[in-house]
PDB file of N, CA and C in Angstrom:
ATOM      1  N   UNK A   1     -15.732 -96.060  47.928  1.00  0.00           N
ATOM      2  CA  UNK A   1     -15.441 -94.660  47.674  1.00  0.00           C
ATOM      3  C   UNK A   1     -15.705 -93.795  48.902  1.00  0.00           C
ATOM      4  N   UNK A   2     -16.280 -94.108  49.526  1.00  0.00           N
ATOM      5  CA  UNK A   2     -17.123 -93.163  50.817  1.00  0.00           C
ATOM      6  C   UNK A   2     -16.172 -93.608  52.101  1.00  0.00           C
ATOM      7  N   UNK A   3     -15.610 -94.640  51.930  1.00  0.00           N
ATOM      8  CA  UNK A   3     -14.529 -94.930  53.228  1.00  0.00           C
ATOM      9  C   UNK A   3     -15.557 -95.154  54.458  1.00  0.00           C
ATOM     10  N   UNK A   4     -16.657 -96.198  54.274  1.00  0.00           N
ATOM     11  CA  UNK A   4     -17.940 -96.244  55.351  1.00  0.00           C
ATOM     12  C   UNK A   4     -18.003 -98.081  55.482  1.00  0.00           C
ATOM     13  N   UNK A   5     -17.236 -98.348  56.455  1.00  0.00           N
ATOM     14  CA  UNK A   5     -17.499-100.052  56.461  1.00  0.00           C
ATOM     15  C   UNK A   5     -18.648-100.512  56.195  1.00  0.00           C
ATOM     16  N   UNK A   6     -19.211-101.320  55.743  1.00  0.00           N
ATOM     17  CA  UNK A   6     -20.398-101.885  55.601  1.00  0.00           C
ATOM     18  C   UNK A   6     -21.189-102.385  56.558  1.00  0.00           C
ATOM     19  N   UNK A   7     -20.841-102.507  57.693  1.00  0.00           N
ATOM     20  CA  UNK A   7     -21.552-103.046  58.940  1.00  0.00           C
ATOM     21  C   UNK A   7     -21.702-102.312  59.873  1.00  0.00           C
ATOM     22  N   UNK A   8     -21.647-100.807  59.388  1.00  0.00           N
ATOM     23  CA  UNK A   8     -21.753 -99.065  60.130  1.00  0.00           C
ATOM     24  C   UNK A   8     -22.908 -98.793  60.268  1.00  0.00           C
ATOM     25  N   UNK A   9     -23.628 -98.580  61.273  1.00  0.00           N
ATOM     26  CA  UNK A   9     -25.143 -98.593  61.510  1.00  0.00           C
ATOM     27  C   UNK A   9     -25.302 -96.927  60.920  1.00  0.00           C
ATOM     28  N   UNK A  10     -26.662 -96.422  60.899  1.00  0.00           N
ATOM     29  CA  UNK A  10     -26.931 -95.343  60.063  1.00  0.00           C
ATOM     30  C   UNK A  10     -26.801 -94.321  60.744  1.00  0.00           C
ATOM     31  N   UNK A  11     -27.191 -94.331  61.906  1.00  0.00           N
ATOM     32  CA  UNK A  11     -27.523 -93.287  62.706  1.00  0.00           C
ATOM     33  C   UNK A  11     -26.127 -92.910  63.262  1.00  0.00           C
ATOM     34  N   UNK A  12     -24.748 -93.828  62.966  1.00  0.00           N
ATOM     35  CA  UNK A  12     -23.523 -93.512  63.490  1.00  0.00           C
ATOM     36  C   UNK A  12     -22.886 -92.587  61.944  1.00  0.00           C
ATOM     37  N   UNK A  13     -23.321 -92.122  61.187  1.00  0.00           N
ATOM     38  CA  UNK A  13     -22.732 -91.573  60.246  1.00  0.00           C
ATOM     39  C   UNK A  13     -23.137 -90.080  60.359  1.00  0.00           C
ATOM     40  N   UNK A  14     -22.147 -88.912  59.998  1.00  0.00           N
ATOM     41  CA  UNK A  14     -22.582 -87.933  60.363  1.00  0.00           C
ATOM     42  C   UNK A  14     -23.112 -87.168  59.117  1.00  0.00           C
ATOM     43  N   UNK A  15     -23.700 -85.679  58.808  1.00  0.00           N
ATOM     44  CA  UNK A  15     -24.591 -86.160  57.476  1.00  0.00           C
ATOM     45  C   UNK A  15     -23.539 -85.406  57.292  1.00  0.00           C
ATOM     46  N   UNK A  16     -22.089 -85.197  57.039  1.00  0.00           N
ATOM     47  CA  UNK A  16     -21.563 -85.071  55.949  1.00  0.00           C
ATOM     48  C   UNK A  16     -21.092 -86.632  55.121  1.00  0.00           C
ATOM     49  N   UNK A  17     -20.811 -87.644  55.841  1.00  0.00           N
ATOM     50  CA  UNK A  17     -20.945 -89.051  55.351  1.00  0.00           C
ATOM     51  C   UNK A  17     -22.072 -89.286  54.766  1.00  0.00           C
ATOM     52  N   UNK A  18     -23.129 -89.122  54.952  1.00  0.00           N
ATOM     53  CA  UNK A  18     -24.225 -89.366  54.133  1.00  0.00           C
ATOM     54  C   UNK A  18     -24.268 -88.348  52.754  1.00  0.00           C
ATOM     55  N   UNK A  19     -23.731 -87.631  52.819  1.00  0.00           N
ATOM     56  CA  UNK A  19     -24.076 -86.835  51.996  1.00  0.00           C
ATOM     57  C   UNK A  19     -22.560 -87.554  50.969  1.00  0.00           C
ATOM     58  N   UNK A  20     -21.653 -87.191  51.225  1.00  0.00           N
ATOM     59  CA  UNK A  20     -20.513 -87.959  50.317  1.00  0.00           C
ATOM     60  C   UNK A  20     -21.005 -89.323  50.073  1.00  0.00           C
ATOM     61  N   UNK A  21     -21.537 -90.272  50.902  1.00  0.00           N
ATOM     62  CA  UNK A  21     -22.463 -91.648  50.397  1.00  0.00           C
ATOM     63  C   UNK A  21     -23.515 -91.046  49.474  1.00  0.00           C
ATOM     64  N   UNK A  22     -24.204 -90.526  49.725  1.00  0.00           N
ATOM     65  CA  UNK A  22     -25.203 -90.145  48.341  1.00  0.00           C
ATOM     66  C   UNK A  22     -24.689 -89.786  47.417  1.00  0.00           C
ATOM     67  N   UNK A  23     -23.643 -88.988  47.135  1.00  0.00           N
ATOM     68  CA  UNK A  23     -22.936 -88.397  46.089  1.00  0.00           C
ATOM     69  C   UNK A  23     -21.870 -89.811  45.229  1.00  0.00           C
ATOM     70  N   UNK A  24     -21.490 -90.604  45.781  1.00  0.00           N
ATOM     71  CA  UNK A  24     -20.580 -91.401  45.703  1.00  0.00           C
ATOM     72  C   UNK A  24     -21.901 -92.809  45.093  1.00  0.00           C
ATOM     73  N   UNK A  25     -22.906 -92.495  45.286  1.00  0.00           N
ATOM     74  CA  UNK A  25     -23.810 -93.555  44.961  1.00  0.00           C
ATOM     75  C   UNK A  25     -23.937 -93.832  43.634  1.00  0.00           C
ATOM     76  N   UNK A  26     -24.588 -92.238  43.609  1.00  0.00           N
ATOM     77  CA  UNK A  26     -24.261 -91.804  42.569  1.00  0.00           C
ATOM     78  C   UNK A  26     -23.960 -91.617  41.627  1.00  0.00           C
ATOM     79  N   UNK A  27     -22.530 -91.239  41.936  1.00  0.00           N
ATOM     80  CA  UNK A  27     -21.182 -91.614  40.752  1.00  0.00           C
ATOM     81  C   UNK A  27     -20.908 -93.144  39.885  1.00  0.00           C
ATOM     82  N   UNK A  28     -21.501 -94.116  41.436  1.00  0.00           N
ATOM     83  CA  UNK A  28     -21.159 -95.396  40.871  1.00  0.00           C
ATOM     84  C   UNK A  28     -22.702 -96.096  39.775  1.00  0.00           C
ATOM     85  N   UNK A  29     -23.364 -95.554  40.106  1.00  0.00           N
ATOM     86  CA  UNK A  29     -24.292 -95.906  39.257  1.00  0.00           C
ATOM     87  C   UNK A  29     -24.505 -95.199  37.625  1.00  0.00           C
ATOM     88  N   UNK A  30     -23.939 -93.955  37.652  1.00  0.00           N
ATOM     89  CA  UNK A  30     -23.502 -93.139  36.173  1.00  0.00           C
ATOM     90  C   UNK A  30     -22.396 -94.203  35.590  1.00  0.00           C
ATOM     91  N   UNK A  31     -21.411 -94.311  36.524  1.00  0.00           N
ATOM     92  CA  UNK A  31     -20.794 -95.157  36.007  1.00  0.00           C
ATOM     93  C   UNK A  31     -21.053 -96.320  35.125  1.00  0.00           C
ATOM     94  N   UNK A  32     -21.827 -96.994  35.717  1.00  0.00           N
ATOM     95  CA  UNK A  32     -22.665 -98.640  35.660  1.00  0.00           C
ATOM     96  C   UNK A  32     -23.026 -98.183  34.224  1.00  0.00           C
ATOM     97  N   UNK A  33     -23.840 -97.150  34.406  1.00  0.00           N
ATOM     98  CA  UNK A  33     -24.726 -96.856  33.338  1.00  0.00           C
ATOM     99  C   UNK A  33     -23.779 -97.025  31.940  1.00  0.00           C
ATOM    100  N   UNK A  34     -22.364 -96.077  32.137  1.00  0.00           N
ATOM    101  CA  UNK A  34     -21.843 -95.315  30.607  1.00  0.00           C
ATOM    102  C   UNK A  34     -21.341 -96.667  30.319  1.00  0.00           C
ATOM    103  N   UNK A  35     -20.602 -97.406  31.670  1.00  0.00           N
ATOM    104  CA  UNK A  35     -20.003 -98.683  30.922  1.00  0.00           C
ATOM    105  C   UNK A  35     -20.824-100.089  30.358  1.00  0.00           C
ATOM    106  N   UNK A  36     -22.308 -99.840  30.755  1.00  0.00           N
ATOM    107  CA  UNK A  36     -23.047-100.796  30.082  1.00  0.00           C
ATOM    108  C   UNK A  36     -23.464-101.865  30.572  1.00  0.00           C
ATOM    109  N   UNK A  37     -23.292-101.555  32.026  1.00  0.00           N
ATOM    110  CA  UNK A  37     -23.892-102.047  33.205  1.00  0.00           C
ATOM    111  C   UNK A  37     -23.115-103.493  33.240  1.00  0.00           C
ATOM    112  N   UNK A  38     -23.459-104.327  34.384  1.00  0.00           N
ATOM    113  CA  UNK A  38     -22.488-105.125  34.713  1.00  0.00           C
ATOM    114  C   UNK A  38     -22.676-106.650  34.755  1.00  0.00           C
ATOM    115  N   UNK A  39     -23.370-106.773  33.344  1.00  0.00           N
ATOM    116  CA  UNK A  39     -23.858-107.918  32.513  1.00  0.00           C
ATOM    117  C   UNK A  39     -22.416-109.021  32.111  1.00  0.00           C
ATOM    118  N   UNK A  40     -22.182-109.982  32.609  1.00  0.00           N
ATOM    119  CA  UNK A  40     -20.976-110.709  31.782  1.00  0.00           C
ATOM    120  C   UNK A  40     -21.335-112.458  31.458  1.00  0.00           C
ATOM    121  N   UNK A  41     -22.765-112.431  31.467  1.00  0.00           N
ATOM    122  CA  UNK A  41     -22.687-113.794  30.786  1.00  0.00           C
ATOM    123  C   UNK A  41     -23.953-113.587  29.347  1.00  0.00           C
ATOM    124  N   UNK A  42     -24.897-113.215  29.152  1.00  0.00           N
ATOM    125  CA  UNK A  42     -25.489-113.376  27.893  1.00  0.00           C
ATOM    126  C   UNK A  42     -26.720-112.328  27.752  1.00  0.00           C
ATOM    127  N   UNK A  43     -26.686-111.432  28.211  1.00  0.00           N
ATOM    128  CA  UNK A  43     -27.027-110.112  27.766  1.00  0.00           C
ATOM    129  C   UNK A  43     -25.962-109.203  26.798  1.00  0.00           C
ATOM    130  N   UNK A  44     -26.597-108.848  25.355  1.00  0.00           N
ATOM    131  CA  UNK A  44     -25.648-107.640  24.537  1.00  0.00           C
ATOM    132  C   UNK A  44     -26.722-106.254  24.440  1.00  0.00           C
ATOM    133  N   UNK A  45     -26.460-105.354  24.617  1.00  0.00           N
ATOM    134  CA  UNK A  45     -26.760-104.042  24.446  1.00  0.00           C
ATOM    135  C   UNK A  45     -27.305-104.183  22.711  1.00  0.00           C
ATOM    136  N   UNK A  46     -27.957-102.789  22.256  1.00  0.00           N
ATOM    137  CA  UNK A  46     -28.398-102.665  21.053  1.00  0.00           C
ATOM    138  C   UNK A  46     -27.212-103.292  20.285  1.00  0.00           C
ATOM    139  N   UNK A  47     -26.244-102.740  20.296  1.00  0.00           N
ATOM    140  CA  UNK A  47     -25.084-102.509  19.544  1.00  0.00           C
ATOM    141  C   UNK A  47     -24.164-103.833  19.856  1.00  0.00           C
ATOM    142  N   UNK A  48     -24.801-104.986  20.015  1.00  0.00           N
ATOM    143  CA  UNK A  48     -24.213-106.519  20.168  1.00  0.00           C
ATOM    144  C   UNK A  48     -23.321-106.472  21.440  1.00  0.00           C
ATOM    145  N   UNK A  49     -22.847-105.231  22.136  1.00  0.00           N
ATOM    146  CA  UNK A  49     -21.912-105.205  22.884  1.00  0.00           C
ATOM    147  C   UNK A  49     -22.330-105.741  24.633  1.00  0.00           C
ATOM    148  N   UNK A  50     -21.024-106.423  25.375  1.00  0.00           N
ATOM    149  CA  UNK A  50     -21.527-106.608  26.737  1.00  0.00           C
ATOM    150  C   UNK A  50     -21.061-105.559  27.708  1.00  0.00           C
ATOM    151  N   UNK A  51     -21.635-105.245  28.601  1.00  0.00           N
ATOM    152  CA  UNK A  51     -21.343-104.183  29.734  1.00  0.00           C
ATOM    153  C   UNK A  51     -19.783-104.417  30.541  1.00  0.00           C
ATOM    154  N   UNK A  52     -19.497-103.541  30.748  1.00  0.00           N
ATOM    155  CA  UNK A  52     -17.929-103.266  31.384  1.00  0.00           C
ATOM    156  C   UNK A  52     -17.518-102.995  32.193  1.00  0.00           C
ATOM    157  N   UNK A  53     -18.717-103.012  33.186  1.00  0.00           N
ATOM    158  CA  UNK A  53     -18.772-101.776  34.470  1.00  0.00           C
ATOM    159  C   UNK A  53     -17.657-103.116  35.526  1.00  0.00           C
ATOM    160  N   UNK A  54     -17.965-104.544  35.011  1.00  0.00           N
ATOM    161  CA  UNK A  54     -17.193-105.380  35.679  1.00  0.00           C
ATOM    162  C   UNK A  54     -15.560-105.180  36.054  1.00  0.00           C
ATOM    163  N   UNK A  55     -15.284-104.551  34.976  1.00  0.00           N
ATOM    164  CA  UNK A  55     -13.805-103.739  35.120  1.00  0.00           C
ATOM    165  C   UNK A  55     -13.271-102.749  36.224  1.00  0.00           C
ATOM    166  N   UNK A  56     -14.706-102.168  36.645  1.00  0.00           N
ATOM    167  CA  UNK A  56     -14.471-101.100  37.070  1.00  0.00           C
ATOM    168  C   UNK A  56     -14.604-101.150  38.898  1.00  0.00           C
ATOM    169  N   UNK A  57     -15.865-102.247  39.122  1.00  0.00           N
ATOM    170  CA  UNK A  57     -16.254-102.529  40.807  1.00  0.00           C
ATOM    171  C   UNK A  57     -15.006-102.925  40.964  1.00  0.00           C
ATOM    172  N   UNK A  58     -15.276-102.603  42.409  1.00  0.00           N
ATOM    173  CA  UNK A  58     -14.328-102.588  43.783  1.00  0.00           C
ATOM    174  C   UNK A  58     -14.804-103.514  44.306  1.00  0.00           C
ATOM    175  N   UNK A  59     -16.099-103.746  44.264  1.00  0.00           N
ATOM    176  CA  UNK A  59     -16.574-104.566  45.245  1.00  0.00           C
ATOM    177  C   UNK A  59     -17.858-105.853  45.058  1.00  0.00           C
ATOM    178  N   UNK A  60     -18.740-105.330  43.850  1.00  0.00           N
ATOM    179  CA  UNK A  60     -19.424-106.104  42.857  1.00  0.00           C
ATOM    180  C   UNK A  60     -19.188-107.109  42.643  1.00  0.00           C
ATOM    181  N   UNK A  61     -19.657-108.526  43.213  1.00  0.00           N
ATOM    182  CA  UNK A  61     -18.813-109.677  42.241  1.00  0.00           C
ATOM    183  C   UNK A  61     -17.518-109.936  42.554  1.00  0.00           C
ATOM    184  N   UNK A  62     -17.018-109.522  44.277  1.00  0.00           N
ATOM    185  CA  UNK A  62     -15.944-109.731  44.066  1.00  0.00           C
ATOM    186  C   UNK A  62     -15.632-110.046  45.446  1.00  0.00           C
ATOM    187  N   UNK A  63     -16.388-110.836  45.771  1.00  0.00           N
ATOM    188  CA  UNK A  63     -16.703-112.390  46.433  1.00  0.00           C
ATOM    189  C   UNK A  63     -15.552-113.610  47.132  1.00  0.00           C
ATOM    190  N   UNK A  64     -14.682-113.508  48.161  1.00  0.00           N
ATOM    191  CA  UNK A  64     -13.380-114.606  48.187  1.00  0.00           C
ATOM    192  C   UNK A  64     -12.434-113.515  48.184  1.00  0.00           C
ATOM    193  N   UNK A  65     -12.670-112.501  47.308  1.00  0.00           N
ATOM    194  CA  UNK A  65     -10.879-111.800  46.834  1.00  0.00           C
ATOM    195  C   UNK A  65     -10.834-110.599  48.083  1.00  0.00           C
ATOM    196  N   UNK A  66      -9.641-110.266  48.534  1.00  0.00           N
ATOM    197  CA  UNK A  66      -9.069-109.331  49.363  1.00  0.00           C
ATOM    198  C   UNK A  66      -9.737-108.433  48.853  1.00  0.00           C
ATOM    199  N   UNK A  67     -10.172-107.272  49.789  1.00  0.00           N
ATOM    200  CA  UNK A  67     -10.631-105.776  49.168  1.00  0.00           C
ATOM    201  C   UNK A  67      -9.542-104.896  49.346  1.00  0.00           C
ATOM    202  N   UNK A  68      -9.210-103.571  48.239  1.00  0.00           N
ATOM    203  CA  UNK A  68      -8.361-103.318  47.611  1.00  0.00           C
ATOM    204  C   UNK A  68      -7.512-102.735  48.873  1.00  0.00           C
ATOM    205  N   UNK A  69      -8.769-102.219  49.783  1.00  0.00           N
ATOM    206  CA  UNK A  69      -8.616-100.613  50.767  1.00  0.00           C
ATOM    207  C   UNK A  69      -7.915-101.912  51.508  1.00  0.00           C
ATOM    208  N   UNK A  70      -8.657-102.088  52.156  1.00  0.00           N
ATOM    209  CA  UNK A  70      -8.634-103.212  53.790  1.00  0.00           C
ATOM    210  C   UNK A  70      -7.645-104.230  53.502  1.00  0.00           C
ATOM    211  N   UNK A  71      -7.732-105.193  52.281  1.00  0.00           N
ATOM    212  CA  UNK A  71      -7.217-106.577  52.530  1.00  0.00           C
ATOM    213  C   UNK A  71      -8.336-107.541  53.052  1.00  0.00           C
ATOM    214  N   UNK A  72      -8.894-107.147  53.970  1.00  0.00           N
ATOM    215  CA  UNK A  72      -9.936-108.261  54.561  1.00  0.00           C
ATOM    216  C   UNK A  72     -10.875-108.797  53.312  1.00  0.00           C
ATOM    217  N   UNK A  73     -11.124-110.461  53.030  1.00  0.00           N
ATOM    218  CA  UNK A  73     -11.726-110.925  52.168  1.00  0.00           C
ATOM    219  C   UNK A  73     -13.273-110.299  51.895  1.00  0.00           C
ATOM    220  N   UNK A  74     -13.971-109.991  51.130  1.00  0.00           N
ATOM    221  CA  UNK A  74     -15.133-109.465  50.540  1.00  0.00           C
ATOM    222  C   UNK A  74     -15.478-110.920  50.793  1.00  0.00           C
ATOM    223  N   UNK A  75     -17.069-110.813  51.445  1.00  0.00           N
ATOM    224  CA  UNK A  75     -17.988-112.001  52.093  1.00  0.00           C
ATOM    225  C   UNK A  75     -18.920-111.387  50.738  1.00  0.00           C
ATOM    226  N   UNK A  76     -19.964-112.306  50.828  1.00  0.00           N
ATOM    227  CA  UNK A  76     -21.318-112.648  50.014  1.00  0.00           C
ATOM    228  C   UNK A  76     -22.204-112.382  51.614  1.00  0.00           C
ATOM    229  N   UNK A  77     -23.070-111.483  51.790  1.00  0.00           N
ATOM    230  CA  UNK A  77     -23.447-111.451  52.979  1.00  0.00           C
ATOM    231  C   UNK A  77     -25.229-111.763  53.212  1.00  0.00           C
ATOM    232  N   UNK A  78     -25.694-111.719  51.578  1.00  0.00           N
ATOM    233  CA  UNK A  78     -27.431-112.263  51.330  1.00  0.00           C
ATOM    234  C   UNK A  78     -27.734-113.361  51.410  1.00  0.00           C
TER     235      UNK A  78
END
């Protein structure tokens, strides 16, 4: 969402980037939250249900596959 490569050192961002990265953090974690976070093998919520937020990452779990912006494959980088 922030349009900030991942291998962008900190001190090269200017604080309006930081500030749209904080805001955008944010967003994605409200997100996480309403859809029920991003559980897909054997965790259910009160309500028997599993989280959905898997629907929603860009980038979460999504490991091998082209990224949407770039094309360049999404690495596992831990």
């Amino acid at each position: 969402m922030s349009k900030i490569h991942p291998a962008t050192k900190v001190n090269r961002l200017s604080k309006d980037k930081i500030k749209n990265l904080h805001y955008n953090i944010r967003t994605v974690l409200n997100l996480s939250i309403d859809k029920g976070g991003s559980t897909d093998r054997n965790y259910l919520d009160a309500e028997g249900k599993r989280g959905s937020y898997l629907k929603f990452a860009n980038v979460f779990r999504k490991e091998g596959q082209p990224c949407s912006r770039c094309g360049e494959i999404i690495l596992n980088l831990s």
